[in-house]
C-alpha atoms as a PDB file:
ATOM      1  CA  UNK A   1     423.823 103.762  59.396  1.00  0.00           C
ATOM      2  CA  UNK A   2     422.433 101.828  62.221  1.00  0.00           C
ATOM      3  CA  UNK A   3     422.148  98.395  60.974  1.00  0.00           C
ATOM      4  CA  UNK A   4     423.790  96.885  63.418  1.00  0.00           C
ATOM      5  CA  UNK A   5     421.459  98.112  65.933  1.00  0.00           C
ATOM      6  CA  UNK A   6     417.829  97.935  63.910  1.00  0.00           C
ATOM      7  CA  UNK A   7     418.928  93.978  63.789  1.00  0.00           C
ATOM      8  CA  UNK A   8     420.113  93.866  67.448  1.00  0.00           C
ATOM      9  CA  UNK A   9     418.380  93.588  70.282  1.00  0.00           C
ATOM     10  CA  UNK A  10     418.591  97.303  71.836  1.00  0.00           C
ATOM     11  CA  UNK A  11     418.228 100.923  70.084  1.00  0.00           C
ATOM     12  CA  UNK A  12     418.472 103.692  72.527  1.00  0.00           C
ATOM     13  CA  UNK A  13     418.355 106.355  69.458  1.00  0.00           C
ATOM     14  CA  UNK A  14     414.738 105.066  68.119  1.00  0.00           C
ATOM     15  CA  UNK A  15     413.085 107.554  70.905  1.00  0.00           C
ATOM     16  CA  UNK A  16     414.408 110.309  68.850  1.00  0.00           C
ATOM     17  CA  UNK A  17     413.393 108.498  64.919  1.00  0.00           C
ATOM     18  CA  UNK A  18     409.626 108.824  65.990  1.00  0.00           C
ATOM     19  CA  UNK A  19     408.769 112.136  67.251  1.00  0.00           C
ATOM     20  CA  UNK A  20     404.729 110.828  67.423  1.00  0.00           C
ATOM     21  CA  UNK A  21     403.025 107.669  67.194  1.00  0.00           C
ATOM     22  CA  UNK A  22     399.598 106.958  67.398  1.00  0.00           C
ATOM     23  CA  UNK A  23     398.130 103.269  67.583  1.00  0.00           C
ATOM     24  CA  UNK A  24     394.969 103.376  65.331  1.00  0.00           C
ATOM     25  CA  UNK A  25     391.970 100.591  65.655  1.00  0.00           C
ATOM     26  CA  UNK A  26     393.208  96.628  65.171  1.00  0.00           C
ATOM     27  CA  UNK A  27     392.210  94.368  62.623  1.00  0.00           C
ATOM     28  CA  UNK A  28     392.603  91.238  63.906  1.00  0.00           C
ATOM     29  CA  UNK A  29     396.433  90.464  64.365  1.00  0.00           C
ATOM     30  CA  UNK A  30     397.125  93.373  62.358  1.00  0.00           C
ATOM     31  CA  UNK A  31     398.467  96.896  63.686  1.00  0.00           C
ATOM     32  CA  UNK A  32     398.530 100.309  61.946  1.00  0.00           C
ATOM     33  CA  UNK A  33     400.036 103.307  63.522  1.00  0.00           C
ATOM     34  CA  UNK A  34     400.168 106.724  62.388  1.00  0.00           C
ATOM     35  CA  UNK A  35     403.861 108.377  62.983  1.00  0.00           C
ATOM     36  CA  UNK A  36     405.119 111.540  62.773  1.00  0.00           C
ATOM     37  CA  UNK A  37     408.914 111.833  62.177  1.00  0.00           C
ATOM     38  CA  UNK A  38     411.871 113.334  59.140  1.00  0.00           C
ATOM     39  CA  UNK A  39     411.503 112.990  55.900  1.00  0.00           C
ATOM     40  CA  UNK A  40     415.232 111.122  56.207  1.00  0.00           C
ATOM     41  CA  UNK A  41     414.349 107.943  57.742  1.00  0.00           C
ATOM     42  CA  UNK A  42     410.627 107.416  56.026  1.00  0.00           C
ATOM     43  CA  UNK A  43     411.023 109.546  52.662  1.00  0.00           C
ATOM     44  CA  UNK A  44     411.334 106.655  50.589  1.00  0.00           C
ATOM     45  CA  UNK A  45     407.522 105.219  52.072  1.00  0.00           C
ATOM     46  CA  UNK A  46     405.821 108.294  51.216  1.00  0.00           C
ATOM     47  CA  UNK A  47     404.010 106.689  48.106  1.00  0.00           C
ATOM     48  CA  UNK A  48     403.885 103.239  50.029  1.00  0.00           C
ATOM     49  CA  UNK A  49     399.986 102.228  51.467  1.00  0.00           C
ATOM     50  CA  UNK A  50     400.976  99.626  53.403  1.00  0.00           C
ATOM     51  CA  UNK A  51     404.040  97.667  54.446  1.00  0.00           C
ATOM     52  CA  UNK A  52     404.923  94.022  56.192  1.00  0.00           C
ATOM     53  CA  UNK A  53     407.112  94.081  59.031  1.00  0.00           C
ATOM     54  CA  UNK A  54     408.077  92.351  62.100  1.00  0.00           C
ATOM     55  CA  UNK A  55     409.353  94.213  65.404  1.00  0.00           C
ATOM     56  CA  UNK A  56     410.553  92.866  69.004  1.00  0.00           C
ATOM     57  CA  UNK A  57     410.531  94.388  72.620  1.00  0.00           C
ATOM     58  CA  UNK A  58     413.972  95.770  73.781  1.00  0.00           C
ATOM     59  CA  UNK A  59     416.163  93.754  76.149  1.00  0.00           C
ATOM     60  CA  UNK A  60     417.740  95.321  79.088  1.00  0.00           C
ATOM     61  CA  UNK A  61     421.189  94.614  79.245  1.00  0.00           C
ATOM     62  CA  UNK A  62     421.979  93.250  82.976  1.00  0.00           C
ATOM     63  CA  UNK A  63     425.633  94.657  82.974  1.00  0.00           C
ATOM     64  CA  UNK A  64     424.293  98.104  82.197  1.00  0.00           C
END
């Protein structure tokens, strides 16, 4: 459904995926968060511990 824009560089609809997120203690360059959001976009991780991913910063668009 939005593909496109989870590979992309921008996703102006994320602010309203994650309706709470909490940054919990580091571990070295590890990061665990708690969130708070539907059961449609993290159902499927209810049973999961822990996950691998990677993430990036937005970029503004200049001819916005």
């Amino acid at each position: 459904m939005y593909e496109d824009k989870i590979t992309g560089t921008q996703f102006p609809e994320a602010a309203g995926i994650l309706w709470k997120l909490e940054s919990l203690p580091s571990k070295g360059l590890s990061r665990q968060f708690k969130i708070i959001s539907s059961y449609f976009w993290f159902g499927k991780l209810a049973d999961v511990e822990q996950f691998e991913g990677s993430s990036h910063a937005d970029q503004s668009d200049e001819n916005e």
